[in-house]
N, C-alpha and C. Protein backbone atom coordinates (compact mmCIF):
# COMPACT_ATOMS: atom_id res chain seq x y z
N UNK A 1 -32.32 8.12 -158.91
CA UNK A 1 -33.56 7.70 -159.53
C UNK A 1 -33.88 6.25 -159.18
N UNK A 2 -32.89 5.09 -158.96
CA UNK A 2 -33.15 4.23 -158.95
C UNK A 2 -33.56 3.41 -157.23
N UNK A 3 -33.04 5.00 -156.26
CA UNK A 3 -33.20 4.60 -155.09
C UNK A 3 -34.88 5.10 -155.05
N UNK A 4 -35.40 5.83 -155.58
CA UNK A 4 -36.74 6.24 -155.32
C UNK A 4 -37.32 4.94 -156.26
N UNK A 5 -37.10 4.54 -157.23
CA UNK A 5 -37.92 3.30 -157.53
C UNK A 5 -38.02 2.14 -156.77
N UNK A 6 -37.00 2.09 -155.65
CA UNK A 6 -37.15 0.86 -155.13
C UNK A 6 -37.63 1.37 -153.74
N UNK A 7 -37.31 2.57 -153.65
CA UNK A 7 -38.56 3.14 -152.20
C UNK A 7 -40.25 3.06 -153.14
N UNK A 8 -40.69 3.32 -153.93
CA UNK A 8 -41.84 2.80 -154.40
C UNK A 8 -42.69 1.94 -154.31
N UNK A 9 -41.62 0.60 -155.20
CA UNK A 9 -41.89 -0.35 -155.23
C UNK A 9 -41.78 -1.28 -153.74
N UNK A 10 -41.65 -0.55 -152.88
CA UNK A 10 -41.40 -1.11 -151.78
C UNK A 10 -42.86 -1.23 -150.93
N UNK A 11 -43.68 0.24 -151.39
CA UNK A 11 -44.28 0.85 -150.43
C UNK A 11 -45.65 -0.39 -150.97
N UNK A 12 -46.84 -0.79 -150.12
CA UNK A 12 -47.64 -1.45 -150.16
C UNK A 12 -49.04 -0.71 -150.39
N UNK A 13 -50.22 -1.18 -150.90
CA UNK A 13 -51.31 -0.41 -151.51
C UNK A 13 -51.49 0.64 -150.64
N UNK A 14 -51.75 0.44 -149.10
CA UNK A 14 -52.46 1.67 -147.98
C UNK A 14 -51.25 2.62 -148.27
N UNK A 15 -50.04 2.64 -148.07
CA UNK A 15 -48.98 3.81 -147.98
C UNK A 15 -49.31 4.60 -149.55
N UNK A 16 -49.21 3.47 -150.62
CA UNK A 16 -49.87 4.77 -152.13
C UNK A 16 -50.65 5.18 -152.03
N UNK A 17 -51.86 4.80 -151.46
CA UNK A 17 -53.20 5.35 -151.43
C UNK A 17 -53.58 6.32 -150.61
N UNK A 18 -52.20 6.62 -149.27
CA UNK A 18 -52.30 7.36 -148.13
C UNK A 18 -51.44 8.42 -148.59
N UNK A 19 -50.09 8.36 -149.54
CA UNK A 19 -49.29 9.03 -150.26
C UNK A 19 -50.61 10.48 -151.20
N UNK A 20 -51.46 9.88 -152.22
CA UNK A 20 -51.78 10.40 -152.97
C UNK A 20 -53.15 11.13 -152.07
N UNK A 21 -53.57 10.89 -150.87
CA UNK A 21 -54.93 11.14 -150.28
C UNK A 21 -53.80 12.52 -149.58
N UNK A 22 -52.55 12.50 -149.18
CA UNK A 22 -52.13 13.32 -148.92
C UNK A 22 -51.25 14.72 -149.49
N UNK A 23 -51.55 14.33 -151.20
CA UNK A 23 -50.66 15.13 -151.91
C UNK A 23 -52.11 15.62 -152.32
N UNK A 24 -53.33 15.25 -152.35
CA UNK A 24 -54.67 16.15 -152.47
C UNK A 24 -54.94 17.08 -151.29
N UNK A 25 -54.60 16.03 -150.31
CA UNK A 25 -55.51 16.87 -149.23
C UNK A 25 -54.11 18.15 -149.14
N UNK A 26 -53.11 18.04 -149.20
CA UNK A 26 -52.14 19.43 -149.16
C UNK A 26 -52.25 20.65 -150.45
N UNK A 27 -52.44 19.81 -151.64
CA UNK A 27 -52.81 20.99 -152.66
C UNK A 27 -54.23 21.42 -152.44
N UNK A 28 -55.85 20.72 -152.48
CA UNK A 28 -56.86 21.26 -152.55
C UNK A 28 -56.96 22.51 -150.79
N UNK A 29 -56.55 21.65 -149.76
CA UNK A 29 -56.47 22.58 -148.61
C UNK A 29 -55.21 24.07 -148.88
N UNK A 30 -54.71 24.19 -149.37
CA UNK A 30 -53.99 25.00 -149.54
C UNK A 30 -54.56 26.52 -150.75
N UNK A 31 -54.98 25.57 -151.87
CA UNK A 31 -55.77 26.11 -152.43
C UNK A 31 -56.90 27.09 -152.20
N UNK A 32 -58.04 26.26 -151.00
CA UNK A 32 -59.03 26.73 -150.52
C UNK A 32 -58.74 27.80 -149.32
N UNK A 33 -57.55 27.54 -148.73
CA UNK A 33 -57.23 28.59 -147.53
C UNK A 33 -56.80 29.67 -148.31
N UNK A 34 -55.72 29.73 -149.28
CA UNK A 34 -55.18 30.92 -150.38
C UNK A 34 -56.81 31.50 -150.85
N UNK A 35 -57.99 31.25 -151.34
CA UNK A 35 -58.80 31.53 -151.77
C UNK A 35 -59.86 32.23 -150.69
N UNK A 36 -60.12 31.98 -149.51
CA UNK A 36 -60.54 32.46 -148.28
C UNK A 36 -59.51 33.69 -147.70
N UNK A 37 -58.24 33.85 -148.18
CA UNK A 37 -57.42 34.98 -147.88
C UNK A 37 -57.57 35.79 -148.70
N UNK A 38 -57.93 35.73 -150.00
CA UNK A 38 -57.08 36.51 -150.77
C UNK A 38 -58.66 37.17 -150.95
N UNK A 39 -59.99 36.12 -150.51
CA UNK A 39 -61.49 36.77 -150.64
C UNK A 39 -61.78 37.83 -149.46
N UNK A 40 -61.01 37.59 -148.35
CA UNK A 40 -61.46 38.51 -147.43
C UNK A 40 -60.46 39.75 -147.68
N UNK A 41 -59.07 39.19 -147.72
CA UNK A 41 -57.59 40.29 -147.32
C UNK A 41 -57.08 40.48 -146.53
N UNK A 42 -57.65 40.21 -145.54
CA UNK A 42 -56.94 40.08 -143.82
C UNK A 42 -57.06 38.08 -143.36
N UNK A 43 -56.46 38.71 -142.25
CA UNK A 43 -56.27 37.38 -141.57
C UNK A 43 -57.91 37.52 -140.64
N UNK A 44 -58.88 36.65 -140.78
CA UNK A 44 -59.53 36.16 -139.91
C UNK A 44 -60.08 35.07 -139.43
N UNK A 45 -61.25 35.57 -138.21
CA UNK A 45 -61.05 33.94 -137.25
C UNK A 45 -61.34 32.51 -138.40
N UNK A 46 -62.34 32.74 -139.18
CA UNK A 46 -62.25 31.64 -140.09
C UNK A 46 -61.05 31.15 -140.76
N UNK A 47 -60.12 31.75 -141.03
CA UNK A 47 -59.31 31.88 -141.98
C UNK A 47 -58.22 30.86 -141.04
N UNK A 48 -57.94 31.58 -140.09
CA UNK A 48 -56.94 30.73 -138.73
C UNK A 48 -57.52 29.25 -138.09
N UNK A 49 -59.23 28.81 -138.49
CA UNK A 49 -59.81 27.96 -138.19
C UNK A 49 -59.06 26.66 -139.33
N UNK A 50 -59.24 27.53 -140.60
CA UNK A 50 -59.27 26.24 -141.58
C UNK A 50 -57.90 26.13 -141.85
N UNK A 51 -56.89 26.94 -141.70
CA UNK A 51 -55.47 26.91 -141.44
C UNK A 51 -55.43 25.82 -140.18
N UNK A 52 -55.53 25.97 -139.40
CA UNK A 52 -55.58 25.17 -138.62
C UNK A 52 -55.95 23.60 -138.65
N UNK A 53 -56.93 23.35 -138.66
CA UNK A 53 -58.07 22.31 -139.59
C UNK A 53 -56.57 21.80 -140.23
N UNK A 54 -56.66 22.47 -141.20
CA UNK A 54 -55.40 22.01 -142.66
C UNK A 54 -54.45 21.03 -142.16
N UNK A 55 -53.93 21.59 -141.36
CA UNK A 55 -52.05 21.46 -140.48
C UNK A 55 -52.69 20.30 -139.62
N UNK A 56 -54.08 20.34 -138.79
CA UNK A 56 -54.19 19.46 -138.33
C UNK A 56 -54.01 17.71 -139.41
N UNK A 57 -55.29 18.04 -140.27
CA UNK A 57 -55.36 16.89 -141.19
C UNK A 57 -54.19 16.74 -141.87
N UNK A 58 -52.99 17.30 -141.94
CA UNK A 58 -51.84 16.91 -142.78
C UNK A 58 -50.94 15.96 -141.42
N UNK A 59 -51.06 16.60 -140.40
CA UNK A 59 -50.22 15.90 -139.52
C UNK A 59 -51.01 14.55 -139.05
N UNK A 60 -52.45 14.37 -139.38
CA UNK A 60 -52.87 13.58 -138.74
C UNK A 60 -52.62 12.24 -139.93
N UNK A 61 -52.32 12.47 -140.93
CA UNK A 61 -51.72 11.52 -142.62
C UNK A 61 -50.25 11.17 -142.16
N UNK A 62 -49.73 12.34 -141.76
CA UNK A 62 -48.28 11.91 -141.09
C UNK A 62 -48.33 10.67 -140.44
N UNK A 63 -49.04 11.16 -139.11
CA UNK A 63 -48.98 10.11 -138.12
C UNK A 63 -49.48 8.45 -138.55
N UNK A 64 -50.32 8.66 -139.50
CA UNK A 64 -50.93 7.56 -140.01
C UNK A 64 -49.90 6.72 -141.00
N UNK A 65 -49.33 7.21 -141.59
CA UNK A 65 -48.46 6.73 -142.39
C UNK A 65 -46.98 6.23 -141.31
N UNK A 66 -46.79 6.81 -140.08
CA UNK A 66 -45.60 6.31 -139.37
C UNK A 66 -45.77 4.98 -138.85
N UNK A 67 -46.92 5.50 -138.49
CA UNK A 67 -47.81 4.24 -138.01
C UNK A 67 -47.65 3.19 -138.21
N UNK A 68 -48.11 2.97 -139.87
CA UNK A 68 -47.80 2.00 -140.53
C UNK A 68 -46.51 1.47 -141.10
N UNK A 69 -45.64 2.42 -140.98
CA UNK A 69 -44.17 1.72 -140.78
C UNK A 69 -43.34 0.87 -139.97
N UNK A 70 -43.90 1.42 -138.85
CA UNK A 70 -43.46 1.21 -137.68
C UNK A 70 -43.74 -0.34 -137.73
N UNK A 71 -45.37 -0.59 -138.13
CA UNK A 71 -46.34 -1.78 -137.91
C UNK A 71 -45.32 -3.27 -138.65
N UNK A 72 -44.96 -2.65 -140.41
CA UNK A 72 -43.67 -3.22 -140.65
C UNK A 72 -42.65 -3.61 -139.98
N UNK A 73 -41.99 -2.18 -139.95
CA UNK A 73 -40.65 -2.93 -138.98
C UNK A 73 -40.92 -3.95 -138.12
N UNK A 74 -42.23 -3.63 -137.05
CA UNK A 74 -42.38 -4.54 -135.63
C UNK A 74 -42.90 -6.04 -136.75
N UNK A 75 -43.43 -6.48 -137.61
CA UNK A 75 -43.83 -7.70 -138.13
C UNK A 75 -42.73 -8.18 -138.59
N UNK A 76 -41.28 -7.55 -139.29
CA UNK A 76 -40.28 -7.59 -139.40
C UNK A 76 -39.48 -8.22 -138.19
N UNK A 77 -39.02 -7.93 -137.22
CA UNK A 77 -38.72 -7.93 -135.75
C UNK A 77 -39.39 -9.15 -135.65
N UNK A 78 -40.93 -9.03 -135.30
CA UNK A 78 -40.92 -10.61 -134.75
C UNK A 78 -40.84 -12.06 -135.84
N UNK A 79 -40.83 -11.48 -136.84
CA UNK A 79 -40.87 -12.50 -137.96
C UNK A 79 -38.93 -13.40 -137.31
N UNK A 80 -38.09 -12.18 -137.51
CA UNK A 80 -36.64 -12.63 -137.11
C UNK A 80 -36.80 -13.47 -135.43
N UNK A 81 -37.35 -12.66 -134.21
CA UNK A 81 -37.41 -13.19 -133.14
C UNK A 81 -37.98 -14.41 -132.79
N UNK A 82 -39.04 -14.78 -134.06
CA UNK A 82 -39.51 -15.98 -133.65
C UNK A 82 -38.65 -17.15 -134.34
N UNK A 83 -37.69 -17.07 -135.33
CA UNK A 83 -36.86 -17.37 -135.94
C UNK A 83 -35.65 -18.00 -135.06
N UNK A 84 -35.47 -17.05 -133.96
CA UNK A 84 -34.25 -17.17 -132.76
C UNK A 84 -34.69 -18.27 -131.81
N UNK A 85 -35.90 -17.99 -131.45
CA UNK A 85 -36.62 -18.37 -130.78
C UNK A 85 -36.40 -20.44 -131.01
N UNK A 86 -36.69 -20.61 -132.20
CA UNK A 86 -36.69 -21.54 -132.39
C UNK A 86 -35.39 -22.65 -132.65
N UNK A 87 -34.51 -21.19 -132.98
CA UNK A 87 -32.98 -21.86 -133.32
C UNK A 87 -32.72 -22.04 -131.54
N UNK A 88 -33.10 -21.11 -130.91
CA UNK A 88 -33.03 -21.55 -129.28
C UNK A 88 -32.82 -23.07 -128.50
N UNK A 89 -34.09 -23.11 -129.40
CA UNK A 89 -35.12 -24.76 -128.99
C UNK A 89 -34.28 -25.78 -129.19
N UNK A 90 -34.14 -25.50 -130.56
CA UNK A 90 -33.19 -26.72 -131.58
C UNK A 90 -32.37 -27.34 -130.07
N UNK A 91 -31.52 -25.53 -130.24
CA UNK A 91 -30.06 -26.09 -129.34
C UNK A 91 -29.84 -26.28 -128.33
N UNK A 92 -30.84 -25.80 -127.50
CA UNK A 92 -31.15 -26.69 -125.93
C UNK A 92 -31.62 -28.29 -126.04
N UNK A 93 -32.23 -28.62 -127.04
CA UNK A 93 -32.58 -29.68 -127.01
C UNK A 93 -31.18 -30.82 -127.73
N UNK A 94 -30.56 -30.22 -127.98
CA UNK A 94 -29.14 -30.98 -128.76
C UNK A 94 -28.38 -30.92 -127.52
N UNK A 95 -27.75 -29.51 -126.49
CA UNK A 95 -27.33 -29.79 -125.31
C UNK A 95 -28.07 -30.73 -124.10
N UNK A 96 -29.14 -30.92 -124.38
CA UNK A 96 -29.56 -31.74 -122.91
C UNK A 96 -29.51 -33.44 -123.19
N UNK A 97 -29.28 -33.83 -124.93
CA UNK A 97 -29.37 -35.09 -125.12
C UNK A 97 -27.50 -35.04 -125.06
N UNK A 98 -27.18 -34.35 -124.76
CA UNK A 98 -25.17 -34.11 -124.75
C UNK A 98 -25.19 -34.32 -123.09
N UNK A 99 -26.10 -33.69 -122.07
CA UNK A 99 -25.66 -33.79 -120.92
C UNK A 99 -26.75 -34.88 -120.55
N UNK A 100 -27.32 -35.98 -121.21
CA UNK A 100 -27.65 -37.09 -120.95
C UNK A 100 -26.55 -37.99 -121.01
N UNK A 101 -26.10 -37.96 -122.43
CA UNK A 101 -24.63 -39.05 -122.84
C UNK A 101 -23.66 -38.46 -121.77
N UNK A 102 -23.46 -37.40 -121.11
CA UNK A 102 -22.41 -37.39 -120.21
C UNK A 102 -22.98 -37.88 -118.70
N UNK A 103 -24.21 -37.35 -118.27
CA UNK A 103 -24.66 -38.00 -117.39
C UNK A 103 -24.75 -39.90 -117.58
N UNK A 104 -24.99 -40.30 -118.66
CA UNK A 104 -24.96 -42.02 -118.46
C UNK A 104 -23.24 -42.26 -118.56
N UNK A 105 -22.88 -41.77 -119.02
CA UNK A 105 -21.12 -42.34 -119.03
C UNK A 105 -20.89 -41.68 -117.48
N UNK A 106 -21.11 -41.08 -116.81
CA UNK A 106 -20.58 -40.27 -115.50
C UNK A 106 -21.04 -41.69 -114.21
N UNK A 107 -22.31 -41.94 -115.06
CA UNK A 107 -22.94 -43.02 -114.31
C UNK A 107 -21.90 -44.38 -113.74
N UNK A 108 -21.83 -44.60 -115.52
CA UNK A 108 -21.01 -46.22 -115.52
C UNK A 108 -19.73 -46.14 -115.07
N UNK A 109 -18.97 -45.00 -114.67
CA UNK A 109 -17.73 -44.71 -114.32
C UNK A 109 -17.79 -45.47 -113.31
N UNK A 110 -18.89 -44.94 -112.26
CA UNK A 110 -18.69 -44.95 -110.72
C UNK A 110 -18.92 -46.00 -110.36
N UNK A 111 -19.89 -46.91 -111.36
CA UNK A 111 -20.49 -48.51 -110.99
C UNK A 111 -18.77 -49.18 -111.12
């Protein structure tokens, strides 16, 4: 229980709002295809249209919602990479004032 509250509270307004647009669009489409079957009794071409239709618009909420995970993780990722990036900087710039002091002492040796 307490791992689904913090998958929740995790999720940001578009993922609830894409969550609940998809727990309608699976009950009312389901609904309406059961009701187009059960009005005719057979399987027909309409019937395989909006079945179709259905599965499409559920997978197309899928994809939308991965989407936006993904979009996370990658803002995640560069949030850390630009992070490296900079610890990079720091420490090239601490080694080249190190191979200055060895370059001027390397100097005065030879004078």
């Amino acid at each position: 229980m307490n791992a689904l509250k913090k998958m929740v509270n995790r999720l940001n307004f578009f993922e609830k709002m894409l969550l609940i647009v998809g727990i309608t669009v699976t009950i009312v489409g389901f609904y309406y295809i059961n009701k187009v079957y059960t009005g005719e009794g057979h399987l027909s071409w309409a019937l395989l249209q909006a079945a179709f239709l259905w599965l499409l618009l559920l997978f197309m909420i899928i994809l939308t919602d991965s989407n936006e995970s993904i979009k996370e993780e990658l803002r995640e990722v560069i949030g850390k990479h630009v992070e490296e990036t900079k610890l990079l900087k720091e420490i090239s710039k601490e080694q080249l004032a190190e191979l200055r002091v060895i370059k001027a002492a390397l100097s005065k040796k030879k004078k």
